[in-house]
PDB file of N, CA and C in Angstrom:
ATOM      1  N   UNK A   1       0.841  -1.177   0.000  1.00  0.00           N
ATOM      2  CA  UNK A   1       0.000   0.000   0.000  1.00  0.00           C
ATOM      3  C   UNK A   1       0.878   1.229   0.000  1.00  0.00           C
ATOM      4  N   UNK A   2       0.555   2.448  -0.665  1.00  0.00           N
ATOM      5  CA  UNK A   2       1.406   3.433  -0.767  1.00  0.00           C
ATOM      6  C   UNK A   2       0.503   4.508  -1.742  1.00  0.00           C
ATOM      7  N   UNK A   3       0.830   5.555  -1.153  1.00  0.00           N
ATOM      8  CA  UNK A   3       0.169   6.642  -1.490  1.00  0.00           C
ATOM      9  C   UNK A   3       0.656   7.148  -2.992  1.00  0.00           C
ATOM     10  N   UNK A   4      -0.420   6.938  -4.116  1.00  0.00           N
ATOM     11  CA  UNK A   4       0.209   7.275  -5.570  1.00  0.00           C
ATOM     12  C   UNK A   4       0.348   8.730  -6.129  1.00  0.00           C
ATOM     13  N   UNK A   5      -0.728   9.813  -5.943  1.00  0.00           N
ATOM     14  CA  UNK A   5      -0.729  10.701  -6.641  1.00  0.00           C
ATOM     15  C   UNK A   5      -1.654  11.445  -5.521  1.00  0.00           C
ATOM     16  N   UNK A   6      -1.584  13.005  -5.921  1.00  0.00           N
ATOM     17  CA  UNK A   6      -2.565  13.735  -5.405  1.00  0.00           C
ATOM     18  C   UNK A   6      -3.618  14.159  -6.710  1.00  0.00           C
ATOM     19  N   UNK A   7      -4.859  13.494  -6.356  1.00  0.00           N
ATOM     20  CA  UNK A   7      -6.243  14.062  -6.747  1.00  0.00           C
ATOM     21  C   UNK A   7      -6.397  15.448  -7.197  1.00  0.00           C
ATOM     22  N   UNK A   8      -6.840  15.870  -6.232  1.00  0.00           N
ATOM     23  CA  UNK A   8      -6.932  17.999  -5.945  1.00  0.00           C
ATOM     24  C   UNK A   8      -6.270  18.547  -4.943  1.00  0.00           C
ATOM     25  N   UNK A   9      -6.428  19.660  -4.814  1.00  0.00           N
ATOM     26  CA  UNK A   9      -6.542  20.516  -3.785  1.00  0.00           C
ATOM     27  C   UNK A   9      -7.647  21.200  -3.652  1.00  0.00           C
ATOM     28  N   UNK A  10      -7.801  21.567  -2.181  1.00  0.00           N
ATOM     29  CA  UNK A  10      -9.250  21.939  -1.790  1.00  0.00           C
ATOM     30  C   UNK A  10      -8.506  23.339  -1.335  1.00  0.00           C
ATOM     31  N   UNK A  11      -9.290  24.247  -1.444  1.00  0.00           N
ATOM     32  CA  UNK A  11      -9.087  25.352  -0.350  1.00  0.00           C
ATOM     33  C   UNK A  11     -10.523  26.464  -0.238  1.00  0.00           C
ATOM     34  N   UNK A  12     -10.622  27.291   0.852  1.00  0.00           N
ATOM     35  CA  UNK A  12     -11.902  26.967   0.992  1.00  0.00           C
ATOM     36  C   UNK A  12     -11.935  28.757   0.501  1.00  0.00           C
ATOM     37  N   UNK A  13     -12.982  29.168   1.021  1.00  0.00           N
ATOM     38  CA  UNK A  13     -13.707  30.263   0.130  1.00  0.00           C
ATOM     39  C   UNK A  13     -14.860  30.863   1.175  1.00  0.00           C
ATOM     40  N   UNK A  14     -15.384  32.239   1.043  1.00  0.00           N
ATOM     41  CA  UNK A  14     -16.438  32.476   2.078  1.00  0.00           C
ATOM     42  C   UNK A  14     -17.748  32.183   0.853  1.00  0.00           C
ATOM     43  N   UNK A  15     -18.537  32.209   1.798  1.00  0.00           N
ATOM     44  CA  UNK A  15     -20.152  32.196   1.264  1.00  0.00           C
ATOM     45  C   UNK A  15     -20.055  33.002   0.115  1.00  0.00           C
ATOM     46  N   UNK A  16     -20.771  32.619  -1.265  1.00  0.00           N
ATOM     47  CA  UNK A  16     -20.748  33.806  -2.297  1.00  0.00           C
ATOM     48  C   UNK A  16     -19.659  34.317  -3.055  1.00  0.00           C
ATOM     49  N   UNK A  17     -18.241  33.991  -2.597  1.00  0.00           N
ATOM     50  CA  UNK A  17     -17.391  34.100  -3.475  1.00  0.00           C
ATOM     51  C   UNK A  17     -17.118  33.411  -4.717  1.00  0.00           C
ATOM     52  N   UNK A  18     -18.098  32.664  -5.485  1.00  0.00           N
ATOM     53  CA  UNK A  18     -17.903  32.205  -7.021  1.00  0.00           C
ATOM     54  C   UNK A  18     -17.412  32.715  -7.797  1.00  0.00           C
ATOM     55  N   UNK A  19     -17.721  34.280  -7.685  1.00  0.00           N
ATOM     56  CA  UNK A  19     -17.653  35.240  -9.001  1.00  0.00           C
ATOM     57  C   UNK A  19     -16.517  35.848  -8.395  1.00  0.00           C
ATOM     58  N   UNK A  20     -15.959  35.779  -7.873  1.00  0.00           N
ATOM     59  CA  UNK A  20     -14.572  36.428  -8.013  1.00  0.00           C
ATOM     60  C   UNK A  20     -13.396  35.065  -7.632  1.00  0.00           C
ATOM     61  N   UNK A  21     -13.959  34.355  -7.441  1.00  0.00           N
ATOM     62  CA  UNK A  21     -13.444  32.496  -7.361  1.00  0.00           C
ATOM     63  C   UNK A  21     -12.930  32.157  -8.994  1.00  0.00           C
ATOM     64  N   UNK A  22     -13.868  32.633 -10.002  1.00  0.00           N
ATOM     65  CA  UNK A  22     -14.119  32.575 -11.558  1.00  0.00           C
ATOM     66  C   UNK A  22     -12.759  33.484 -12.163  1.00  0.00           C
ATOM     67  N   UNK A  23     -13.210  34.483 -11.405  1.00  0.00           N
ATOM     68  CA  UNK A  23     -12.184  35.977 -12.040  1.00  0.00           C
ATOM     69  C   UNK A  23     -10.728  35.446 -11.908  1.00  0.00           C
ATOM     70  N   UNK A  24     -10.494  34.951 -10.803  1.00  0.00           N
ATOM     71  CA  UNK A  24      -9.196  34.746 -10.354  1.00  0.00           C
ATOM     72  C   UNK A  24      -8.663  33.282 -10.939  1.00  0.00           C
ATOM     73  N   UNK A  25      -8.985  32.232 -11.076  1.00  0.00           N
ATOM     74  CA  UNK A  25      -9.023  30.943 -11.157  1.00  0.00           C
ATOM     75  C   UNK A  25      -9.183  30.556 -12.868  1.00  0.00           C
ATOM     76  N   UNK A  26     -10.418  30.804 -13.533  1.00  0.00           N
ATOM     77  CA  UNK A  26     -10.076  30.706 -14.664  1.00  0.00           C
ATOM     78  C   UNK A  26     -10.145  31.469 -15.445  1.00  0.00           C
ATOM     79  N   UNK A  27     -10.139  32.917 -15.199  1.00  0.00           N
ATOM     80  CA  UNK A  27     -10.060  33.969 -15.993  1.00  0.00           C
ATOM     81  C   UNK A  27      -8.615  34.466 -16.099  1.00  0.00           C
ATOM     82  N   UNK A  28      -7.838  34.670 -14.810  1.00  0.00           N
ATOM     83  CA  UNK A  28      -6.640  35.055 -14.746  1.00  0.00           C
ATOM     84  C   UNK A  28      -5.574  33.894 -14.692  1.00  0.00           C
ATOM     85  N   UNK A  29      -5.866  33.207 -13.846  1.00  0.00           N
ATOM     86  CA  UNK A  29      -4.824  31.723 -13.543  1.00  0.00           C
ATOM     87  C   UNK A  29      -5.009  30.516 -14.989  1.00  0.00           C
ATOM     88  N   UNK A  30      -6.539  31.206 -15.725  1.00  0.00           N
ATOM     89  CA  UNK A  30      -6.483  30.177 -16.939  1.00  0.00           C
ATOM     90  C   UNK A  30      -6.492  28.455 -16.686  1.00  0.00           C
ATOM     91  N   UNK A  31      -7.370  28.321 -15.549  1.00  0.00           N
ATOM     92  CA  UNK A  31      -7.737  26.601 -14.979  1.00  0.00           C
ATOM     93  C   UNK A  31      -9.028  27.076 -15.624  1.00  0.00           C
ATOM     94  N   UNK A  32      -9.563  26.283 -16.398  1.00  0.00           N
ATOM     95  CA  UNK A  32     -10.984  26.526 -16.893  1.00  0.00           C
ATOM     96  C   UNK A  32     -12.149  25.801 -15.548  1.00  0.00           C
ATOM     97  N   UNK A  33     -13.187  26.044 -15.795  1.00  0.00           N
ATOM     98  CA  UNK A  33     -14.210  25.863 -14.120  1.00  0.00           C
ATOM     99  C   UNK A  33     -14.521  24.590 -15.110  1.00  0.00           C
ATOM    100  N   UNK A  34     -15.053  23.509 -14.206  1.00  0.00           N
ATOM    101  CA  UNK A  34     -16.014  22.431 -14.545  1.00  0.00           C
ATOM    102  C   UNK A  34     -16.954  22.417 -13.674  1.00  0.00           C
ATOM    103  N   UNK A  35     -18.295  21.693 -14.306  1.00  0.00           N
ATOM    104  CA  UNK A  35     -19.424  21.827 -13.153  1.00  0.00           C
ATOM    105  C   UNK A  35     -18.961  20.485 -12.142  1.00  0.00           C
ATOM    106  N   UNK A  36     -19.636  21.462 -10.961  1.00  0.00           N
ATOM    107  CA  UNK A  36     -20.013  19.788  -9.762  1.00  0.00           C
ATOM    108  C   UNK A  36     -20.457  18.969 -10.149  1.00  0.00           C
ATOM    109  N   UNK A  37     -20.342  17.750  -9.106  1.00  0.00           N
ATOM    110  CA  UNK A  37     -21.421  17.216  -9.187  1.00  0.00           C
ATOM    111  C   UNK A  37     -22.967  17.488  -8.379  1.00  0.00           C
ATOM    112  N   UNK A  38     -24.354  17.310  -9.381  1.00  0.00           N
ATOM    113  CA  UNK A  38     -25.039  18.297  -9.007  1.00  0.00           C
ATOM    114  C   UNK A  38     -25.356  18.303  -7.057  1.00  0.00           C
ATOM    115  N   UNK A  39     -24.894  16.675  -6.266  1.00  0.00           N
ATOM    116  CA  UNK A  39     -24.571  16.458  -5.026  1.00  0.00           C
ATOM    117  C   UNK A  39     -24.218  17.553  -4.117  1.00  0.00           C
ATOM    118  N   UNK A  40     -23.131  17.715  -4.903  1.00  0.00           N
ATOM    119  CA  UNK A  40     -21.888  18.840  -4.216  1.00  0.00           C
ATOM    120  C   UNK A  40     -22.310  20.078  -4.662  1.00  0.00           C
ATOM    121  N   UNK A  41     -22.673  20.379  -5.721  1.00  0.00           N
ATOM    122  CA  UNK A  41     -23.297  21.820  -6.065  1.00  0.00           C
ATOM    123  C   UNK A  41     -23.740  22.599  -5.020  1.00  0.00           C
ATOM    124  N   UNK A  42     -24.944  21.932  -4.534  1.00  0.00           N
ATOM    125  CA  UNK A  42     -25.918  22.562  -3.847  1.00  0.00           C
ATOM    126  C   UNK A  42     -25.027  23.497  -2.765  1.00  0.00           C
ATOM    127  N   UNK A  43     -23.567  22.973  -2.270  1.00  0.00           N
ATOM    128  CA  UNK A  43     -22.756  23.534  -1.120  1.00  0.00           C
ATOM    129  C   UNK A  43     -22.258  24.970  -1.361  1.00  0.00           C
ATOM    130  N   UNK A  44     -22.178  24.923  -2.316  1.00  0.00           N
ATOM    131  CA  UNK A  44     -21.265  26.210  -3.333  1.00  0.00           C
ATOM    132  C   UNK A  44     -19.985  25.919  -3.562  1.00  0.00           C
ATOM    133  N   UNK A  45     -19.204  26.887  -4.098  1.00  0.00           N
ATOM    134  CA  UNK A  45     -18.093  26.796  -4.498  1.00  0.00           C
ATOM    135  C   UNK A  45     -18.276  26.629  -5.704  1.00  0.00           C
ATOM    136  N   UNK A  46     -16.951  25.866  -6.264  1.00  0.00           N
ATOM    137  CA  UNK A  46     -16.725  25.719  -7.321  1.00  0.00           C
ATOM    138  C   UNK A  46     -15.082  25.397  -7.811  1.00  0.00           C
ATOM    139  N   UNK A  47     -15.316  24.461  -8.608  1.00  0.00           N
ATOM    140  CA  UNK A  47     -14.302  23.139  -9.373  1.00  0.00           C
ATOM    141  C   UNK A  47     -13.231  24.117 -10.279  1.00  0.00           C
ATOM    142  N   UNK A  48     -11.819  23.781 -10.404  1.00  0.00           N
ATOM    143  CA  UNK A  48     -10.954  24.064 -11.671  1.00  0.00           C
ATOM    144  C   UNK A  48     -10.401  23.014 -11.959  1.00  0.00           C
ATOM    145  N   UNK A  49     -10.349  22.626 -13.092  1.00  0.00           N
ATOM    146  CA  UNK A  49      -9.254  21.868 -13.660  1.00  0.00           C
ATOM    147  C   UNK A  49      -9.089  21.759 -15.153  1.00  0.00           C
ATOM    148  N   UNK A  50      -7.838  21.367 -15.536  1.00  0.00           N
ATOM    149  CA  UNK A  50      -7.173  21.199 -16.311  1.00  0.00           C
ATOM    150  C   UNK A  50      -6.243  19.871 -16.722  1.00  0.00           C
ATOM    151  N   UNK A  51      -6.672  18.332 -16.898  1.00  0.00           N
ATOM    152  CA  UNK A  51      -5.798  17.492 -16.576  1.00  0.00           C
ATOM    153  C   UNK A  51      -5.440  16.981 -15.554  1.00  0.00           C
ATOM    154  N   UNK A  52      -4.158  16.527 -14.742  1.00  0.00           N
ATOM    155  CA  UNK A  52      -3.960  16.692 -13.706  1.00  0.00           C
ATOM    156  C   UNK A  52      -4.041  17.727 -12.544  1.00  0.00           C
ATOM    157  N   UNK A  53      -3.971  18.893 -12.930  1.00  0.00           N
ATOM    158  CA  UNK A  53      -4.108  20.089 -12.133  1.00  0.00           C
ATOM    159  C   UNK A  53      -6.012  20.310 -12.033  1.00  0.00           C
ATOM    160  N   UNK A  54      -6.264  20.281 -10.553  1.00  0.00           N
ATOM    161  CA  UNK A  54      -7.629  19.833 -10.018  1.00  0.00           C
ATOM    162  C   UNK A  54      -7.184  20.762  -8.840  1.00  0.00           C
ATOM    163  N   UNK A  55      -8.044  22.280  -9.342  1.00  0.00           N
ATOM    164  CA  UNK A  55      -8.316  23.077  -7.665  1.00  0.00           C
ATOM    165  C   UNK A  55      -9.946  22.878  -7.256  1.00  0.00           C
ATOM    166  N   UNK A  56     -10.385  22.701  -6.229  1.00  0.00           N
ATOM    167  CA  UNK A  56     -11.647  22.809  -5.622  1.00  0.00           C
ATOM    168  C   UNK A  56     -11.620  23.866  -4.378  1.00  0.00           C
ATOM    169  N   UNK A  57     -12.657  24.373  -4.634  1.00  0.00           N
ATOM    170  CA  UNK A  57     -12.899  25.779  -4.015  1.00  0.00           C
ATOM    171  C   UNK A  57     -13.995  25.374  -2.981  1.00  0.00           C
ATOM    172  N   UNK A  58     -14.146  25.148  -1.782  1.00  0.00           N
ATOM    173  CA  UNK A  58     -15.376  24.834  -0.938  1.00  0.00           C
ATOM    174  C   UNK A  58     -15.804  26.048  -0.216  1.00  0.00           C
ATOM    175  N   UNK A  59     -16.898  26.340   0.268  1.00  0.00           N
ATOM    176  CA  UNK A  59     -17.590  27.283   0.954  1.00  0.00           C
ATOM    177  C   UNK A  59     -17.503  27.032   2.648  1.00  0.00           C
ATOM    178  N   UNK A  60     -16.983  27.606   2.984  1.00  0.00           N
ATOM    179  CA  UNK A  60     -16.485  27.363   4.351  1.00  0.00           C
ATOM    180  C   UNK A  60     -17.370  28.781   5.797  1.00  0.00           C
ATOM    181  N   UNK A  61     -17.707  27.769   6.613  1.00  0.00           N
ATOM    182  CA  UNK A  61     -18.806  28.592   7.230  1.00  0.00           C
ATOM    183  C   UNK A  61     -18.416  30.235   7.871  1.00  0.00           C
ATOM    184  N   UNK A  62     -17.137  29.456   8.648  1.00  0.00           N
ATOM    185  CA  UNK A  62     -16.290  30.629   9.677  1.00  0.00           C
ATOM    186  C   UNK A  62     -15.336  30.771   8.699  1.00  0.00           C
ATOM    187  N   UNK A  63     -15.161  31.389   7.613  1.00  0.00           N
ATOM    188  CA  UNK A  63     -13.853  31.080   6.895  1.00  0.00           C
ATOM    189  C   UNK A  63     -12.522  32.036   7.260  1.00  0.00           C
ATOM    190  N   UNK A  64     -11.334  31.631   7.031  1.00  0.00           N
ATOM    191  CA  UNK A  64     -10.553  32.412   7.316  1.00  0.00           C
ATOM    192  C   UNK A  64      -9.248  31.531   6.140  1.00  0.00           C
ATOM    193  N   UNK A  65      -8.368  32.751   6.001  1.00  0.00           N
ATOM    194  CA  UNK A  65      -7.988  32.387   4.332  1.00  0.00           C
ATOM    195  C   UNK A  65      -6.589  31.338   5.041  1.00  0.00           C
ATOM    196  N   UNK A  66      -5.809  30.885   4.510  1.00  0.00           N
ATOM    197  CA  UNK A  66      -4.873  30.013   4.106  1.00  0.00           C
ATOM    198  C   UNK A  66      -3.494  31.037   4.115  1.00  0.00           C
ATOM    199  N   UNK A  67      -2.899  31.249   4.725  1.00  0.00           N
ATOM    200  CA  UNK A  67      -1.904  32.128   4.872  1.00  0.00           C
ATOM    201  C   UNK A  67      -0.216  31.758   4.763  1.00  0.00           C
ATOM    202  N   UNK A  68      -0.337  30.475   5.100  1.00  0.00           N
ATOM    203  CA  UNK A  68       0.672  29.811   5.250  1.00  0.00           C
ATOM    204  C   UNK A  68       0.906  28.941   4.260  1.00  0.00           C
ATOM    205  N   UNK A  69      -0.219  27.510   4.686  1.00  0.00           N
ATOM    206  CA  UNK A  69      -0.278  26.637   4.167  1.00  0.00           C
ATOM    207  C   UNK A  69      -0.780  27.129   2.408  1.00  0.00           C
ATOM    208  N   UNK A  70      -0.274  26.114   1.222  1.00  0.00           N
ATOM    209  CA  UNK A  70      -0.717  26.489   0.110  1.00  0.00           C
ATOM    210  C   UNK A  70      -0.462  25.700  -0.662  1.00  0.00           C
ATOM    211  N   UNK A  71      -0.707  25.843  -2.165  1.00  0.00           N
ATOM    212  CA  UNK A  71      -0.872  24.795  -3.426  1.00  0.00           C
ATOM    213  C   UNK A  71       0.129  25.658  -3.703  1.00  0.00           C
ATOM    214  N   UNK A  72       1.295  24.711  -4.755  1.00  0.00           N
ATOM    215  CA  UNK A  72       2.281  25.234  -5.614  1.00  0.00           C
ATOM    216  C   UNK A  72       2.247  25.045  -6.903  1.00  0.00           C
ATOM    217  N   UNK A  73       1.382  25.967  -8.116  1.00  0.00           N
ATOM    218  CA  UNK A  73       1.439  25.681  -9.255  1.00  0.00           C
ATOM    219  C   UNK A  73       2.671  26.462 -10.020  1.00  0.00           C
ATOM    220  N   UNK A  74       2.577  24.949 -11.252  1.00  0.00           N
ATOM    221  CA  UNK A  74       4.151  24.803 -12.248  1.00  0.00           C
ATOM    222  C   UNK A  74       3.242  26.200 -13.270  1.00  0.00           C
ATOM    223  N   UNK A  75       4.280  26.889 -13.729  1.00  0.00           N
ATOM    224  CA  UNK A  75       3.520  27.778 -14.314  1.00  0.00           C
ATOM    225  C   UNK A  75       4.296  28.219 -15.743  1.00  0.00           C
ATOM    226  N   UNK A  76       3.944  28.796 -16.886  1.00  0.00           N
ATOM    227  CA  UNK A  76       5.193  29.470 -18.107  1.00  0.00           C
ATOM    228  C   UNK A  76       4.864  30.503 -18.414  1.00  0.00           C
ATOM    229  N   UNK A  77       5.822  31.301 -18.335  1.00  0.00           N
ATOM    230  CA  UNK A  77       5.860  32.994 -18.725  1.00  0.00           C
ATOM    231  C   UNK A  77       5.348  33.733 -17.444  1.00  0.00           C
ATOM    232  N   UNK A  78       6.284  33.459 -16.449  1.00  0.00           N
ATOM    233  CA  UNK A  78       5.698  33.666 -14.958  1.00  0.00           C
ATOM    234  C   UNK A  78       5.718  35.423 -15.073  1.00  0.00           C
ATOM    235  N   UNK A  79       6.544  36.031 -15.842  1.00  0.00           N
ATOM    236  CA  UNK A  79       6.420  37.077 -15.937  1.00  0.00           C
ATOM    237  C   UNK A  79       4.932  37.709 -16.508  1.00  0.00           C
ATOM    238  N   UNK A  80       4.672  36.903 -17.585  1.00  0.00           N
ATOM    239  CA  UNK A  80       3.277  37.454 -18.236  1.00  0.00           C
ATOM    240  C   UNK A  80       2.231  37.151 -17.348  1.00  0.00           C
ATOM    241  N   UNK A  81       2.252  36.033 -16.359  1.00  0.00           N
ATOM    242  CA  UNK A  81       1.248  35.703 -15.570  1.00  0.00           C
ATOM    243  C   UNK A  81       1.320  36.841 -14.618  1.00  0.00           C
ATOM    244  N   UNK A  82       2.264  37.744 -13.529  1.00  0.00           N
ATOM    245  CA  UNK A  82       2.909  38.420 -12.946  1.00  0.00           C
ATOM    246  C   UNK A  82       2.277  39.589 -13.115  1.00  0.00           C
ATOM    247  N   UNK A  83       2.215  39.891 -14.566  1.00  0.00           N
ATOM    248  CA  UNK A  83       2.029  41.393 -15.144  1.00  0.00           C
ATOM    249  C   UNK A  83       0.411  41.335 -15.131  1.00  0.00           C
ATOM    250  N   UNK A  84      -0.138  40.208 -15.832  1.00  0.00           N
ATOM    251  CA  UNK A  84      -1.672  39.907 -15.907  1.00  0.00           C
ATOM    252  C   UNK A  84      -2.292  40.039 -14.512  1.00  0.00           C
ATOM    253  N   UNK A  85      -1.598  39.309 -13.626  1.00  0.00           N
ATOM    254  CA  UNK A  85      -2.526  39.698 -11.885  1.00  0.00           C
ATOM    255  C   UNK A  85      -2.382  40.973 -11.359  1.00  0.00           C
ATOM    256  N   UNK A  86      -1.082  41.536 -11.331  1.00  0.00           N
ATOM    257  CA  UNK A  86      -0.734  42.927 -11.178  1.00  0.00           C
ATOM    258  C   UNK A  86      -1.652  44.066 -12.085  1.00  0.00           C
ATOM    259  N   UNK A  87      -2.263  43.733 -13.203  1.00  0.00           N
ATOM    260  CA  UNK A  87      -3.022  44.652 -13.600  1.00  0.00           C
ATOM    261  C   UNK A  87      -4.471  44.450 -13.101  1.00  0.00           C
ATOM    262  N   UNK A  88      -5.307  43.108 -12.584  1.00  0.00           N
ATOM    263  CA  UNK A  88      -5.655  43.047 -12.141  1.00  0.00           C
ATOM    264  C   UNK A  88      -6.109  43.603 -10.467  1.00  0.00           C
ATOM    265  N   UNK A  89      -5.126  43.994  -9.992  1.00  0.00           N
ATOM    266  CA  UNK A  89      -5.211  44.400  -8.831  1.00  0.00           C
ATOM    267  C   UNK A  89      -4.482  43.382  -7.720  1.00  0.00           C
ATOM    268  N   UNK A  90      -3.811  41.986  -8.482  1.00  0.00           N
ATOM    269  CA  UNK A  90      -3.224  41.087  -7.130  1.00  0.00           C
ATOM    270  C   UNK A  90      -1.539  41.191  -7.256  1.00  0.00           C
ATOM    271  N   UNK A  91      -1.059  41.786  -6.538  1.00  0.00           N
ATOM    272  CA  UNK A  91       0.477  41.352  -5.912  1.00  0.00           C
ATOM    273  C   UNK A  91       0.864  40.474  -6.015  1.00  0.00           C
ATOM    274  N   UNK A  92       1.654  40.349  -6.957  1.00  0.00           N
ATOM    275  CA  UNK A  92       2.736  38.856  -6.411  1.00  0.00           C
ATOM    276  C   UNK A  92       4.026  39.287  -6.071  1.00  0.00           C
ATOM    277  N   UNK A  93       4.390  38.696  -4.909  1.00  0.00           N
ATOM    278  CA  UNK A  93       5.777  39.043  -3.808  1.00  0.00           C
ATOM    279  C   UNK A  93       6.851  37.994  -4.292  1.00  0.00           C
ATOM    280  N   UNK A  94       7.710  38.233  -4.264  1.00  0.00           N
ATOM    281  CA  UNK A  94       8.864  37.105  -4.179  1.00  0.00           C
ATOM    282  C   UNK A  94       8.897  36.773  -2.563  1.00  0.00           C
ATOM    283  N   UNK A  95      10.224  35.677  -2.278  1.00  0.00           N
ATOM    284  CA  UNK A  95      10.457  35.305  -1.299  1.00  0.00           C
ATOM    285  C   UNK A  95      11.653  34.497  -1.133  1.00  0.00           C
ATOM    286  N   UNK A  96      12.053  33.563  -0.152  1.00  0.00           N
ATOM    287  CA  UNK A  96      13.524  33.151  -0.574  1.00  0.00           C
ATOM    288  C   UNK A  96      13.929  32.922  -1.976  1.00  0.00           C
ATOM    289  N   UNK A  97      15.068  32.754  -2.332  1.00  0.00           N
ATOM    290  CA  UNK A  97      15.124  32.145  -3.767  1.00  0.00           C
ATOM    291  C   UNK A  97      15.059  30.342  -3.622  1.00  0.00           C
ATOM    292  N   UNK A  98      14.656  29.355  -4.440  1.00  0.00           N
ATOM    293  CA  UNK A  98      14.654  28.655  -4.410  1.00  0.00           C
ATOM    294  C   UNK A  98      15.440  27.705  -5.353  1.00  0.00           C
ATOM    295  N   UNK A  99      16.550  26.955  -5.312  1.00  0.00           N
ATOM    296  CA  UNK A  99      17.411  26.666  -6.927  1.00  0.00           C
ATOM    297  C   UNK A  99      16.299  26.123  -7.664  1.00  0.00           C
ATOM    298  N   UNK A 100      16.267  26.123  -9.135  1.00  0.00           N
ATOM    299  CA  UNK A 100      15.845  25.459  -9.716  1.00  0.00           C
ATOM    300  C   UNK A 100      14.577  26.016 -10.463  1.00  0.00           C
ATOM    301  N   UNK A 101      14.263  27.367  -9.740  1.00  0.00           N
ATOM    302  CA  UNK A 101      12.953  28.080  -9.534  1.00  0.00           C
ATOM    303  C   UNK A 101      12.876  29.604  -9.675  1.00  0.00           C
ATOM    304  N   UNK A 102      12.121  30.119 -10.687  1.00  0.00           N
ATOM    305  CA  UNK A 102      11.467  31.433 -10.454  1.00  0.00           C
ATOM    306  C   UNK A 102       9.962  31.506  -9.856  1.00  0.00           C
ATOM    307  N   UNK A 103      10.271  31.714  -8.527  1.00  0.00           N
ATOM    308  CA  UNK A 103       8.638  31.580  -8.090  1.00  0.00           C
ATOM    309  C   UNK A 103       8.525  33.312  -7.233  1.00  0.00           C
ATOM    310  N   UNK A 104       6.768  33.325  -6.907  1.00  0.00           N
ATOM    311  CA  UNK A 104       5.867  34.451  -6.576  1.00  0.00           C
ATOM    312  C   UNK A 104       4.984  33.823  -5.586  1.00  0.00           C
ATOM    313  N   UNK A 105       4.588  34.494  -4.854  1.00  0.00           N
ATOM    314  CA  UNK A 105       3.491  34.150  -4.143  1.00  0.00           C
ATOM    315  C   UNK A 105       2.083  35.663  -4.473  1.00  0.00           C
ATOM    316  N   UNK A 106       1.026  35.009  -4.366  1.00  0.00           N
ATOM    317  CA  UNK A 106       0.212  35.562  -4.607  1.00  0.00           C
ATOM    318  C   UNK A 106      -0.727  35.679  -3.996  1.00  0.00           C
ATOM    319  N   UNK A 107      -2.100  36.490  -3.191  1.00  0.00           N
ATOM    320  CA  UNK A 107      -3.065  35.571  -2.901  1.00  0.00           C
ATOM    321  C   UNK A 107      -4.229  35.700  -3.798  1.00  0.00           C
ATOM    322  N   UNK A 108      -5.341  34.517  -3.237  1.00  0.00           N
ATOM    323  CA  UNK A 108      -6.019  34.930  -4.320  1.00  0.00           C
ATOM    324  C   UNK A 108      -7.156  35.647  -3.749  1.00  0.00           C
ATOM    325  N   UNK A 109      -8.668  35.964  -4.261  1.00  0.00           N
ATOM    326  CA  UNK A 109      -9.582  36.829  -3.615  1.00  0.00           C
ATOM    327  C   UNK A 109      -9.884  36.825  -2.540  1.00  0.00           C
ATOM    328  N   UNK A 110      -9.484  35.757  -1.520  1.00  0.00           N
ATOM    329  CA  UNK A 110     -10.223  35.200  -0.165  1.00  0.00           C
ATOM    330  C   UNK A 110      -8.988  35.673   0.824  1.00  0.00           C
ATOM    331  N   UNK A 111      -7.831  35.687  -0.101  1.00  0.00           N
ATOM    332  CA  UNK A 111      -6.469  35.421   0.916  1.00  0.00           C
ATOM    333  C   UNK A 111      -5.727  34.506   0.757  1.00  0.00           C
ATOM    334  N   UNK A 112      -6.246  33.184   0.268  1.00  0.00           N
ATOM    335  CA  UNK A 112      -5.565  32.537   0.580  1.00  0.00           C
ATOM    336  C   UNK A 112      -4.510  32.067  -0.365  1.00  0.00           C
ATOM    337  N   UNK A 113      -3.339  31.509   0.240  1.00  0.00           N
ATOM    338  CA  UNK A 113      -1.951  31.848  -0.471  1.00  0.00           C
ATOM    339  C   UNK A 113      -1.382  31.201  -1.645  1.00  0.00           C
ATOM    340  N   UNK A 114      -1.004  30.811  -2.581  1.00  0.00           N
ATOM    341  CA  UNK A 114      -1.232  30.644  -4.219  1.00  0.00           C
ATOM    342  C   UNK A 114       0.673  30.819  -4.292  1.00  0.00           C
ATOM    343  N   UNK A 115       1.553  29.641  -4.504  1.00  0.00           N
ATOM    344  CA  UNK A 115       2.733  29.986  -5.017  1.00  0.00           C
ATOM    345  C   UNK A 115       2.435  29.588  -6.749  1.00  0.00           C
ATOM    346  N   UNK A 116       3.383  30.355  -7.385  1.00  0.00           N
ATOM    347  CA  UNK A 116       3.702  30.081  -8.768  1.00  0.00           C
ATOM    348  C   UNK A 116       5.005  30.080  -8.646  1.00  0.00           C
ATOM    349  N   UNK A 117       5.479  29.345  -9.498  1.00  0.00           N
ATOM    350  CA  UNK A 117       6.267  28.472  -9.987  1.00  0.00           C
ATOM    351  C   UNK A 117       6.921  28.475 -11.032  1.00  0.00           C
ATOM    352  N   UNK A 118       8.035  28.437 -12.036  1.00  0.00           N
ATOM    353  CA  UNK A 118       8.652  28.351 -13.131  1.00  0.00           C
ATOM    354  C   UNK A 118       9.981  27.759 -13.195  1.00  0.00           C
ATOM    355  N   UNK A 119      10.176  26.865 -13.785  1.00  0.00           N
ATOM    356  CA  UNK A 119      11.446  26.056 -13.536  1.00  0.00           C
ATOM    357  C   UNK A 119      12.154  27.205 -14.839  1.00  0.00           C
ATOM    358  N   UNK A 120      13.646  27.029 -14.326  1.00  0.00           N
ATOM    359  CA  UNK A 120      14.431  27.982 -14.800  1.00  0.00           C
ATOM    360  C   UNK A 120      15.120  26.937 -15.896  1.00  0.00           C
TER     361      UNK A 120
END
């Protein structure tokens, strides 16, 4: 027995944030949305993916954003992605250097924390 792959990532979201869940996720980050299942619908949120890359967005009661903990997406033209959120209105910070890596941290509408990634 042994753990093969990761599925998704979940991270959660307040009540009602879809539409700026959308803006950020597959408008800017370019993960296109898929529907729920209509089960899970009813909760809110809302699905990204692309292939292997699977974000899920859940509606969380008391929410409070992800500050620390976070998903690390592989990303290309980290600069054009960089310039695209920045005109948007989101910051992306650097932080240590990492070998191997041009990365940013970002957050996304809720807060919560979003590294990008670019192998050098």
């Amino acid at each position: 027995m042994r753990v093969e792959a990761l599925n998704h990532v979940q991270l959660a979201m307040p009540l009602g944030g879809e539409a700026a869940a959308r803006r950020f996720y597959a408008e800017l980050l370019e993960i296109p949305e898929v529907e729920k299942p209509p089960h899970l619908a009813a909760r809110g949120g809302c699905w990204f993916e692309r292939g292997s890359l699977k974000v899920h967005l859940g509606v969380e009661k008391d929410f409070r954003p992800a500050r620390k903990a976070h998903p690390a997406f592989m990303v290309t033209d980290l600069t054009v992605l960089i310039q695209r959120l920045s005109d948007a209105g989101f910051e992306a910070v650097e932080d240590q250097p990492l070998p191997g890596y041009n990365r940013r941290y970002v957050a996304d509408p809720f807060g919560n924390r979003i590294e990008l990634m670019e192998p050098l």
